[in-house]
Protein backbone atom coordinates (compact mmCIF):
# COMPACT_ATOMS: atom_id res chain seq x y z
CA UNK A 1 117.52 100.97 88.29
CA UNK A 2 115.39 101.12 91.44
CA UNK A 3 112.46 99.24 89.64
CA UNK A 4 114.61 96.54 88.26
CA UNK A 5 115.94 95.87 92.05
CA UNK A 6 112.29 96.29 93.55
CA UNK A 7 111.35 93.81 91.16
CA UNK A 8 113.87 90.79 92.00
CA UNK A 9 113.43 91.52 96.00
CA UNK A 10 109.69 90.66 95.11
CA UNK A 11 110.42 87.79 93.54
CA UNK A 12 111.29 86.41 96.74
CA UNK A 13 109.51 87.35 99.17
CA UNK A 14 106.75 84.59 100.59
CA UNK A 15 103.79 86.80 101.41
CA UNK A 16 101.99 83.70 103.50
CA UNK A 17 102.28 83.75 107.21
CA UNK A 18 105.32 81.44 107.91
CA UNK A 19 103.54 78.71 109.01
CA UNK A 20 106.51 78.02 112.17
CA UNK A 21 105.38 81.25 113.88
CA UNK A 22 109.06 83.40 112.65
CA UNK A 23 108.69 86.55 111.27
CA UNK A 24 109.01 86.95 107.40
CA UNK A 25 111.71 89.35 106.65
CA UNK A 26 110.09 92.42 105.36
CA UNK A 27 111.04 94.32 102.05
CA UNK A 28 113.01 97.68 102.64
CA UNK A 29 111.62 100.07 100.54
CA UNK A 30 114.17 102.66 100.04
CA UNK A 31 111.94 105.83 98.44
CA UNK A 32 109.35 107.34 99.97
CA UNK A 33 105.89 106.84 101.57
CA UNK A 34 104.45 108.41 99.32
CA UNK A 35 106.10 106.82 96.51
CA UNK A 36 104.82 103.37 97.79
CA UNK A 37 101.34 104.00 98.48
CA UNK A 38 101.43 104.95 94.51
CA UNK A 39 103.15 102.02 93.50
CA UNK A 40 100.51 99.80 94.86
CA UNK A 41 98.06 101.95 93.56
CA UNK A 42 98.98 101.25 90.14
CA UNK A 43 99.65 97.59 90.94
CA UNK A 44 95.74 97.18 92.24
CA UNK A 45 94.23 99.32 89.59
CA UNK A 46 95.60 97.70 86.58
CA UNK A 47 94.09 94.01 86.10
CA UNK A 48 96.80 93.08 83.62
CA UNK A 49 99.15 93.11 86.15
CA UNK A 50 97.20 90.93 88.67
CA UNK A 51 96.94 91.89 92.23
CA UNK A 52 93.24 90.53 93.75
CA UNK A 53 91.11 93.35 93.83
CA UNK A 54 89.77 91.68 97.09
CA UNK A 55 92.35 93.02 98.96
CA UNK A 56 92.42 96.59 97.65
CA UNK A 57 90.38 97.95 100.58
CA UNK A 58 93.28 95.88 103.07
CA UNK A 59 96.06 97.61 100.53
CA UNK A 60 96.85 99.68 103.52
CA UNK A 61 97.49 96.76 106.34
CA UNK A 62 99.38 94.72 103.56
CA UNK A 63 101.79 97.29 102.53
CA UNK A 64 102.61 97.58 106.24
CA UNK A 65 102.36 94.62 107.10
CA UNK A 66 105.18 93.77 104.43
CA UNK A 67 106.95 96.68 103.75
CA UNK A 68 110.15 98.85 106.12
CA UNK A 69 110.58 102.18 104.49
CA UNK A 70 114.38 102.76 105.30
CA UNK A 71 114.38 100.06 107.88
CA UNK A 72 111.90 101.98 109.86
CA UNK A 73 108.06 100.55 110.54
CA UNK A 74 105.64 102.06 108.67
CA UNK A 75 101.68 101.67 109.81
CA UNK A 76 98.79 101.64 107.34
CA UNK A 77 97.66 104.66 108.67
CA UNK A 78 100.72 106.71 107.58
CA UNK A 79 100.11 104.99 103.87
CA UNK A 80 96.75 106.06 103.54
CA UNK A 81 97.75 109.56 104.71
CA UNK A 82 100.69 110.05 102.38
CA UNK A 83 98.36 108.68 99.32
CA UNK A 84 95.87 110.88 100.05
CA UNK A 85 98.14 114.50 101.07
CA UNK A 86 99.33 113.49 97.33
CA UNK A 87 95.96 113.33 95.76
CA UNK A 88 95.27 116.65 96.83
CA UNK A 89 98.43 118.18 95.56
CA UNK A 90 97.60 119.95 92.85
CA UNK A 91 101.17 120.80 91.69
CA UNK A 92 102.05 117.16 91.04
CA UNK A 93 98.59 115.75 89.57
CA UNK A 94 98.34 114.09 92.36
CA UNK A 95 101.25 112.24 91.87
CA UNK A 96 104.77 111.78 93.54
CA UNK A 97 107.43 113.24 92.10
CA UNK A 98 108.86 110.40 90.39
CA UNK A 99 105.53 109.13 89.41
CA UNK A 100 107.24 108.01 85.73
CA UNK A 101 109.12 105.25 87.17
CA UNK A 102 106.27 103.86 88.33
CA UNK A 103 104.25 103.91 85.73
CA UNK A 104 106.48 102.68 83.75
CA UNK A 105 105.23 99.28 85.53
CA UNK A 106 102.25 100.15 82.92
CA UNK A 107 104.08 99.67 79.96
CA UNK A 108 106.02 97.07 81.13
CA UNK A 109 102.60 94.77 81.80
CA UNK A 110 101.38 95.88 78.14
CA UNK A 111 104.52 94.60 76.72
CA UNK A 112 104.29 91.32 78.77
CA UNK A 113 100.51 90.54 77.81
CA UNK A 114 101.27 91.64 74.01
CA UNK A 115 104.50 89.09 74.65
CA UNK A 116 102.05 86.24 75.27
CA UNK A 117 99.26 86.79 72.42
């Protein structure tokens, strides 16, 4: 599924500056804006899955910085827009559409830390 094939892409992707001055191939997100921006949400607002909360208020940059959406550019600004046209939808929650998928992530990271105790 889409999650499953997000997941290995991430797996290798260096997020450090290459340190020879090339750029770093970015990750082509084939779903939506929106459906990003809530991804990483859910990635920075759980601590069991472990993104640095000290770069939740840079979210925005990083995601762009990293991240095609369809092989287009996408700019921080355009992130933080989409996340927050979808927090004021009140037919979806405030959610994306396919919001399950991604929270799925949830369970998965319960079922990992359970894994290790």
């Amino acid at each position: 599924n889409a999650l499953d094939k997000y997941l290995e892409k991430l797996k290798n992707v260096d997020f450090k500056e290459d340190t020879q001055g090339e750029k770093t191939e970015k990750i082509d997100w084939e779903a939506g804006i929106t459906e990003l921006a809530f991804m990483f949400e859910i990635l920075f607002k759980n601590s069991e899955i472990g993104c640095s909360m000290k770069q939740y208020k840079r979210r925005w940059d990083l995601i762009a910085k990293h991240f095609t959406i369809n092989g287009e550019e996408i700019t921080s600004k355009a992130i933080r827009s989409a996340f927050h046209e979808t927090k004021k939808n009140k037919t979806t929650d405030g959610r994306p559409l396919k919001h399950e998928l991604y929270e799925s992530l949830l369970e998965l990271t319960t079922d990992i830390k359970d894994a290790k105790h």
